[in-house]
N, C-alpha and C. Protein backbone atom coordinates (compact mmCIF):
# COMPACT_ATOMS: atom_id res chain seq x y z
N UNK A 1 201.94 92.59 97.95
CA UNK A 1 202.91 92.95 98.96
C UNK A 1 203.76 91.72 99.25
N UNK A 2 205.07 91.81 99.34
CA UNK A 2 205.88 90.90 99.68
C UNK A 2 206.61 91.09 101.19
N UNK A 3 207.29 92.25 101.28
CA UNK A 3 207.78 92.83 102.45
C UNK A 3 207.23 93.95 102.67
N UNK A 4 207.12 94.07 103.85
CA UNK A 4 207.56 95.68 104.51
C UNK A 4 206.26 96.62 104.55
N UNK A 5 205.21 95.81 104.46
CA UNK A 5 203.81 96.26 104.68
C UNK A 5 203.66 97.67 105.08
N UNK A 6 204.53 97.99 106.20
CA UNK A 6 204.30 98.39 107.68
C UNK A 6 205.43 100.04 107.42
N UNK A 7 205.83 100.03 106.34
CA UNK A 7 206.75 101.11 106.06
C UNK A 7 206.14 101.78 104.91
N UNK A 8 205.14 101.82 104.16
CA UNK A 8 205.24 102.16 103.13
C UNK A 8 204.45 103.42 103.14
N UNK A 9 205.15 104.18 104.46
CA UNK A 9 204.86 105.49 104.73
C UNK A 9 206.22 106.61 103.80
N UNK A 10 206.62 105.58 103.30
CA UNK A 10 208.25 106.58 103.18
C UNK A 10 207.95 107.58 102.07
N UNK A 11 208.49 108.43 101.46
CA UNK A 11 208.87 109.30 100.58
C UNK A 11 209.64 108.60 99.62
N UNK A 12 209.18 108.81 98.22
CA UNK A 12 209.95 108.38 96.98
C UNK A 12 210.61 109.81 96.66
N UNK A 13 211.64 109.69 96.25
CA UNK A 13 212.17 111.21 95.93
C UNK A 13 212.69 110.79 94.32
N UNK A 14 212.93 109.56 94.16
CA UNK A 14 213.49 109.28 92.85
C UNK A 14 213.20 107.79 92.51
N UNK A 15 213.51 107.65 91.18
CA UNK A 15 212.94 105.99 90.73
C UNK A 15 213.95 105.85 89.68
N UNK A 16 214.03 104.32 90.26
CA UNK A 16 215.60 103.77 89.76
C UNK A 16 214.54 102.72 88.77
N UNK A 17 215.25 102.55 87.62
CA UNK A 17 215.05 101.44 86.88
C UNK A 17 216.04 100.53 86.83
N UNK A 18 216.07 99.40 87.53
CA UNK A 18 217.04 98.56 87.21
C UNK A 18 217.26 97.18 86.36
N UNK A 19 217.17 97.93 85.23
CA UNK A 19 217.19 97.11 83.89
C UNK A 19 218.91 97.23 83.39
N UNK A 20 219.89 97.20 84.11
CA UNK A 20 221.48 97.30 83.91
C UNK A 20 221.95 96.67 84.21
N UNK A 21 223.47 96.29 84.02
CA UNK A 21 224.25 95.57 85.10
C UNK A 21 224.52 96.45 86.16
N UNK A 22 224.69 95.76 87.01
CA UNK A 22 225.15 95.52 88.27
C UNK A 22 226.22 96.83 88.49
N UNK A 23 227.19 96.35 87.72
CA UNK A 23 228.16 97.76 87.95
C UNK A 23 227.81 98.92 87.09
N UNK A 24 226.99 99.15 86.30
CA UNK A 24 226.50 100.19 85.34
C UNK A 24 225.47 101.13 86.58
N UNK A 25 225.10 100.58 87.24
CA UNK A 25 223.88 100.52 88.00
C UNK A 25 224.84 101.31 89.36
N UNK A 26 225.82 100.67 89.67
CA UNK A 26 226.57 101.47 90.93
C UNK A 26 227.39 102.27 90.43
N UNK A 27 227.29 103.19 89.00
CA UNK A 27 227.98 103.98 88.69
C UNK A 27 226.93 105.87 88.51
N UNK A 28 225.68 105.01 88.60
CA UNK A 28 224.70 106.05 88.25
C UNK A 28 224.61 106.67 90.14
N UNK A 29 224.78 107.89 89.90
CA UNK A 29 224.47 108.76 91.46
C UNK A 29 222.71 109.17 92.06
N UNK A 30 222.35 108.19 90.89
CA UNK A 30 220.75 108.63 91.44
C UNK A 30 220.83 107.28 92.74
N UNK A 31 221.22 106.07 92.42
CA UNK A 31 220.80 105.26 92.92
C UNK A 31 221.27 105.32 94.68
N UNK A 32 221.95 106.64 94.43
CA UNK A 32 222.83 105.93 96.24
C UNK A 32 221.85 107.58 96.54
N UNK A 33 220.81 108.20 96.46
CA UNK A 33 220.01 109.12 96.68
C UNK A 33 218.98 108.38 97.88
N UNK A 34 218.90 109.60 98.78
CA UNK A 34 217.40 109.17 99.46
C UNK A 34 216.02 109.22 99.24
N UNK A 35 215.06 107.95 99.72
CA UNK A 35 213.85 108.01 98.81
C UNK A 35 214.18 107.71 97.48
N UNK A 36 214.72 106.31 97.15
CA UNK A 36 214.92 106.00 95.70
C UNK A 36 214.30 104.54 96.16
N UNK A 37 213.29 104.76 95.22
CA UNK A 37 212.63 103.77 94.59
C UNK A 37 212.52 102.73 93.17
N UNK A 38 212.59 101.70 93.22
CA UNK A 38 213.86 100.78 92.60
C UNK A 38 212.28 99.78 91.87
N UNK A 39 212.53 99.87 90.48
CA UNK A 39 211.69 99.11 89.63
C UNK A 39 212.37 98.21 88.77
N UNK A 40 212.44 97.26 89.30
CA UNK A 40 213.23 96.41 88.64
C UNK A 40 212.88 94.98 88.29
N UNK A 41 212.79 93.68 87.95
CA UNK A 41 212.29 92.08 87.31
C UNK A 41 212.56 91.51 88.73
N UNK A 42 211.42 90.61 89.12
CA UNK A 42 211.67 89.79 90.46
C UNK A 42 212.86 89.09 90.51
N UNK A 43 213.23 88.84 88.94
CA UNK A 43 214.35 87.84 88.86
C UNK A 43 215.80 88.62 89.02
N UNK A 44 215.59 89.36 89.11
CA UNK A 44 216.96 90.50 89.31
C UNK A 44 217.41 90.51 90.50
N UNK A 45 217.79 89.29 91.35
CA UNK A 45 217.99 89.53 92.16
C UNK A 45 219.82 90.14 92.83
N UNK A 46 220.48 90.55 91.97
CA UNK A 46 221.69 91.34 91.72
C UNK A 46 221.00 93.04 92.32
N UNK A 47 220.11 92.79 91.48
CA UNK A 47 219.04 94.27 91.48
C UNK A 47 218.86 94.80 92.45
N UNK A 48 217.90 93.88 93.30
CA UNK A 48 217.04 93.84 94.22
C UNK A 48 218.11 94.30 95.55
N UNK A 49 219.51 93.00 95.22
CA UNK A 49 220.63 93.16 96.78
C UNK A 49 220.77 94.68 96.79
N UNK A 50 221.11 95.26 95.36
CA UNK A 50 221.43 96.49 95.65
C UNK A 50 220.63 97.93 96.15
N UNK A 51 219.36 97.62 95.77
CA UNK A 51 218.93 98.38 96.23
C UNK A 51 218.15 98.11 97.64
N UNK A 52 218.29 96.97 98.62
CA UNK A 52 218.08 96.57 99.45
C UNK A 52 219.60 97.47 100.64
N UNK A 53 220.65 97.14 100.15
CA UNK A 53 221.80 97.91 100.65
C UNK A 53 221.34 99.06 100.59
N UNK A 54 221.39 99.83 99.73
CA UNK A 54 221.68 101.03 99.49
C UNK A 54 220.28 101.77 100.02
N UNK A 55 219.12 100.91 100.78
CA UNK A 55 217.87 100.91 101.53
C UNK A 55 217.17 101.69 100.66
N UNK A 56 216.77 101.13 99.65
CA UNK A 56 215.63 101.61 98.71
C UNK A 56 214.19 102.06 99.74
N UNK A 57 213.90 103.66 99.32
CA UNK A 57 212.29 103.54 99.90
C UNK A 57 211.22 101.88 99.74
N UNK A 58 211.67 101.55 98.49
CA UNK A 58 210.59 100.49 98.18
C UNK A 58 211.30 99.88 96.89
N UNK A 59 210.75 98.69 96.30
CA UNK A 59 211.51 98.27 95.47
C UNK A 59 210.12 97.55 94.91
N UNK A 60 209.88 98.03 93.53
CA UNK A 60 208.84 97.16 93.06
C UNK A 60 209.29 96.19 91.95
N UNK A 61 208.98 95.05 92.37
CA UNK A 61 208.81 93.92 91.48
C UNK A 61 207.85 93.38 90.09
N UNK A 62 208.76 93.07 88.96
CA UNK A 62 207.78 93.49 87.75
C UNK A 62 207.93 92.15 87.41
N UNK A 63 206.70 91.68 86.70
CA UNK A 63 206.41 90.30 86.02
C UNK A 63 205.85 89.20 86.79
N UNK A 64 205.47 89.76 88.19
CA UNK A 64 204.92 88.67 89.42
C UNK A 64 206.07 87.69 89.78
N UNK A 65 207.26 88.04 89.39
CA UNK A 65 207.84 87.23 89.87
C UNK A 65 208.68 87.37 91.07
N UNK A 66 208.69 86.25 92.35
CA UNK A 66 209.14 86.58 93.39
C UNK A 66 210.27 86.16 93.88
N UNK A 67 210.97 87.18 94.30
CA UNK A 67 212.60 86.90 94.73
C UNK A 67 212.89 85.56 94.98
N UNK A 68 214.23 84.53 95.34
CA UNK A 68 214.54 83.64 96.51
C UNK A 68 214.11 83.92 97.91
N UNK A 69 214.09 83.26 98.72
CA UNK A 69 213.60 83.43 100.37
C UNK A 69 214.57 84.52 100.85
N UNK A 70 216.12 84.12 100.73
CA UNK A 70 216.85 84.60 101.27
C UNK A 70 216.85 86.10 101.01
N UNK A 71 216.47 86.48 100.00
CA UNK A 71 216.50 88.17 99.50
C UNK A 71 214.89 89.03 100.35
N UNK A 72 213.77 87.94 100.31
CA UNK A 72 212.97 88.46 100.46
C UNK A 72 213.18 88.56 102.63
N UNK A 73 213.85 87.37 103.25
CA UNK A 73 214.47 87.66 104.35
C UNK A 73 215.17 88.80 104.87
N UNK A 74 216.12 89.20 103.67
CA UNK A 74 216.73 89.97 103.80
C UNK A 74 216.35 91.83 103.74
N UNK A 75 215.14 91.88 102.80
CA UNK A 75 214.55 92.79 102.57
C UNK A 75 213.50 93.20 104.04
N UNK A 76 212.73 92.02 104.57
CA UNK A 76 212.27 92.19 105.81
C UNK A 76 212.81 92.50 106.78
N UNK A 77 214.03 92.09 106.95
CA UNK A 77 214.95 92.49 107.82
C UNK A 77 215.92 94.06 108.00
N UNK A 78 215.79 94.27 106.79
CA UNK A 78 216.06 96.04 106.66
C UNK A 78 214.83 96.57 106.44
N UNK A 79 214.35 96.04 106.69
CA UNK A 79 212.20 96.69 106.74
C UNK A 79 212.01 97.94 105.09
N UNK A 80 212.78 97.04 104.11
CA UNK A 80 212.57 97.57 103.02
C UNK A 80 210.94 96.97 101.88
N UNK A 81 210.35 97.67 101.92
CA UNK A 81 208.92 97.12 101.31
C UNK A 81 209.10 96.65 99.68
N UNK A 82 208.87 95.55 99.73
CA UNK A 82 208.91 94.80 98.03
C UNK A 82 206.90 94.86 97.75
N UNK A 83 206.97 95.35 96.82
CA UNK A 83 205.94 94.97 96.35
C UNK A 83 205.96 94.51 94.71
N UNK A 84 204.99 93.55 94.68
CA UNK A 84 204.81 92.90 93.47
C UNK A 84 203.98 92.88 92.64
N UNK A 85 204.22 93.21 90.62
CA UNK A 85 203.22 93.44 89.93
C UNK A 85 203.20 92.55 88.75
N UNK A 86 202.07 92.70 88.38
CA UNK A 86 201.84 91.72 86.80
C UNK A 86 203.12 92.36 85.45
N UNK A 87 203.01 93.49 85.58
CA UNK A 87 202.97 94.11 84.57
C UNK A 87 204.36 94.27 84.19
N UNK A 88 205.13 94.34 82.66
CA UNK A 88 206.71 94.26 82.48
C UNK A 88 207.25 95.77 83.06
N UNK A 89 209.01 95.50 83.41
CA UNK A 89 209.57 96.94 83.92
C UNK A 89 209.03 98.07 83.13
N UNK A 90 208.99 98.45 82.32
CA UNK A 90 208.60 99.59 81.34
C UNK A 90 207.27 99.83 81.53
N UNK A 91 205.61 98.79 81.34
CA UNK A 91 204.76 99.01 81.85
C UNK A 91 204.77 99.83 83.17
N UNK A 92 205.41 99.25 84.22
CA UNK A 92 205.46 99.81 85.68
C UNK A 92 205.86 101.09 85.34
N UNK A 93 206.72 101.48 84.85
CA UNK A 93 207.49 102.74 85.08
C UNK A 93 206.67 103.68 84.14
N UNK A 94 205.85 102.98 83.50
CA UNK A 94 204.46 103.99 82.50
C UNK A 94 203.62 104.38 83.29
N UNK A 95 203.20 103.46 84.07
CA UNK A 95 202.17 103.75 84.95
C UNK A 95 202.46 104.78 86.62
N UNK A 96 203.60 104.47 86.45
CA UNK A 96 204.16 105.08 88.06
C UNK A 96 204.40 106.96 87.75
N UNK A 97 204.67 106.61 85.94
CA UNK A 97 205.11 108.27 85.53
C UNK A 97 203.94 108.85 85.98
N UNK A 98 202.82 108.11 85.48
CA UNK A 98 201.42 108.98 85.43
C UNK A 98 200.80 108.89 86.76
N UNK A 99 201.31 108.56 87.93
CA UNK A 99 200.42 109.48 89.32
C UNK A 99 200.97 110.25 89.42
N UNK A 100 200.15 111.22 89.75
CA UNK A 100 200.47 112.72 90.65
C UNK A 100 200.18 112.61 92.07
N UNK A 101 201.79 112.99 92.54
CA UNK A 101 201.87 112.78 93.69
C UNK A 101 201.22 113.83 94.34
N UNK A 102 200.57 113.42 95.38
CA UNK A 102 200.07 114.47 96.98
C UNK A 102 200.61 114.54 98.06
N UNK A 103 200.66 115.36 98.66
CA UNK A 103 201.28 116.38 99.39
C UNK A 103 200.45 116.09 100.71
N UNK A 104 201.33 115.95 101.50
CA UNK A 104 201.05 115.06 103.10
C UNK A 104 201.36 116.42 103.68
N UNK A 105 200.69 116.31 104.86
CA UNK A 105 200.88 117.29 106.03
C UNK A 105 202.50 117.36 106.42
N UNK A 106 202.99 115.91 106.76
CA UNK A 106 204.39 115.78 107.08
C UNK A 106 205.31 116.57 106.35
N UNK A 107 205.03 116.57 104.90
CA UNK A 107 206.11 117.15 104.54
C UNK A 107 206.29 118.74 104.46
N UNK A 108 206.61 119.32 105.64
CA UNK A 108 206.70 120.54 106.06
C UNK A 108 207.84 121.24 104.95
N UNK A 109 208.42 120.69 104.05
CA UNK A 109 209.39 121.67 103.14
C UNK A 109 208.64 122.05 101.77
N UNK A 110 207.72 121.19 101.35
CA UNK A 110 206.39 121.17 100.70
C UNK A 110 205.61 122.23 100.89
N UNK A 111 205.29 122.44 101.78
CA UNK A 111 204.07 123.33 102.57
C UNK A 111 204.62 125.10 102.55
N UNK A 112 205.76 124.50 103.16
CA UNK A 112 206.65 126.07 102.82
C UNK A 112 206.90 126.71 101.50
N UNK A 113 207.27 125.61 100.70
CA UNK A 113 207.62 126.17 99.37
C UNK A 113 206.03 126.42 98.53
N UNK A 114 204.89 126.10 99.41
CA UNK A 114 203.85 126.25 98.51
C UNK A 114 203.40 127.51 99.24
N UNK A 115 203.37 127.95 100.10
CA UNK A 115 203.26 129.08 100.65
C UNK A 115 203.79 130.00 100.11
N UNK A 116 205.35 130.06 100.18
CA UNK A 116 206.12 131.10 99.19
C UNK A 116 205.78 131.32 97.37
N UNK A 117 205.21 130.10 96.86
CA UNK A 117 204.82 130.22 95.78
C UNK A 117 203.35 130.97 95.76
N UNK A 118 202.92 130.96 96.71
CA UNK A 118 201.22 131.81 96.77
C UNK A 118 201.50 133.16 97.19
N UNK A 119 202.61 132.98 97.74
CA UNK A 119 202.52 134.73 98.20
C UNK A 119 203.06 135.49 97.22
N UNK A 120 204.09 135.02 96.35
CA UNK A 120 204.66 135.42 95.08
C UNK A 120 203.79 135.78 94.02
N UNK A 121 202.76 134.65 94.22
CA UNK A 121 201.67 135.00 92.77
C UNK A 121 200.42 135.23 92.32
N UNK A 122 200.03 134.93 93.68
CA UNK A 122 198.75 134.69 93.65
C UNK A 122 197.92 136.16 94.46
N UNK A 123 197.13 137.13 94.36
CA UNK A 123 196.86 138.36 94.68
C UNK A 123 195.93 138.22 95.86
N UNK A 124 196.10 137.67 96.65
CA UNK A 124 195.21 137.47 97.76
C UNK A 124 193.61 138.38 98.28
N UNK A 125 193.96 139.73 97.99
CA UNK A 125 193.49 140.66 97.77
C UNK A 125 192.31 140.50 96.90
N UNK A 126 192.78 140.30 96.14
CA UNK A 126 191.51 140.18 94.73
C UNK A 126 190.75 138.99 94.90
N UNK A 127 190.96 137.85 95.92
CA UNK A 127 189.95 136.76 96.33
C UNK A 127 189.09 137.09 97.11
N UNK A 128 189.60 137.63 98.40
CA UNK A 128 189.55 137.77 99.21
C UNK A 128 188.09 139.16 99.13
């Protein structure tokens, strides 16, 4: 953990790889999405500003390497959570493909749409 301990209640809705330039990177419409989560080289710190702006759910750091002060200041200060890993961008983004995400009480649009999917298909009747 680098920043933002204390947030990393948020929702990922999408995952940015930021292995681009800079302007390649502010041309893609995933990245200005909410709940975008940003995997990108500690040393990227072009990377990092942007998805610090654009208030990344989280921004994980690949290769253990850790920002300048001033970015990681700056990331605390928009209470954006950096966390930091051994492993290269592509590793991370191998490993992040393969959790399956779970389903929190909070997310009440979740819950609904799983409801409507049970009542659609599932024969209640015949469990029951």
């Amino acid at each position: 953990m680098v920043t933002g301990e204390n947030y990393l209640n948020r929702t990922v809705n999408n995952i940015f790889i930021g292995a681009m330039s800079v302007n390649a990177a502010l041309q893609q419409p995933l990245l200005k999405k909410e709940g975008m989560l940003m995997i990108t080289g500690g040393d990227r710190t072009d990377m990092i500003l942007v998805a610090i702006d654009y208030q990344a759910a989280a921004i994980i750091l690949t290769n253990n390497v850790v920002p300048p002060s001033h970015i990681v200041s700056k990331a605390t200060e928009r209470k954006v959570p950096m966390l930091m890993v051994p492993y290269d961008t592509y590793e991370t983004a191998k490993r992040i493909d393969s959790i399956e995400p779970l389903m929190t009480k909070d997310e009440k649009h979740k819950i609904e749409l799983l409801g409507k999917l049970i009542q659609a298909n599932v024969d209640i009747q015949k469990i029951i």
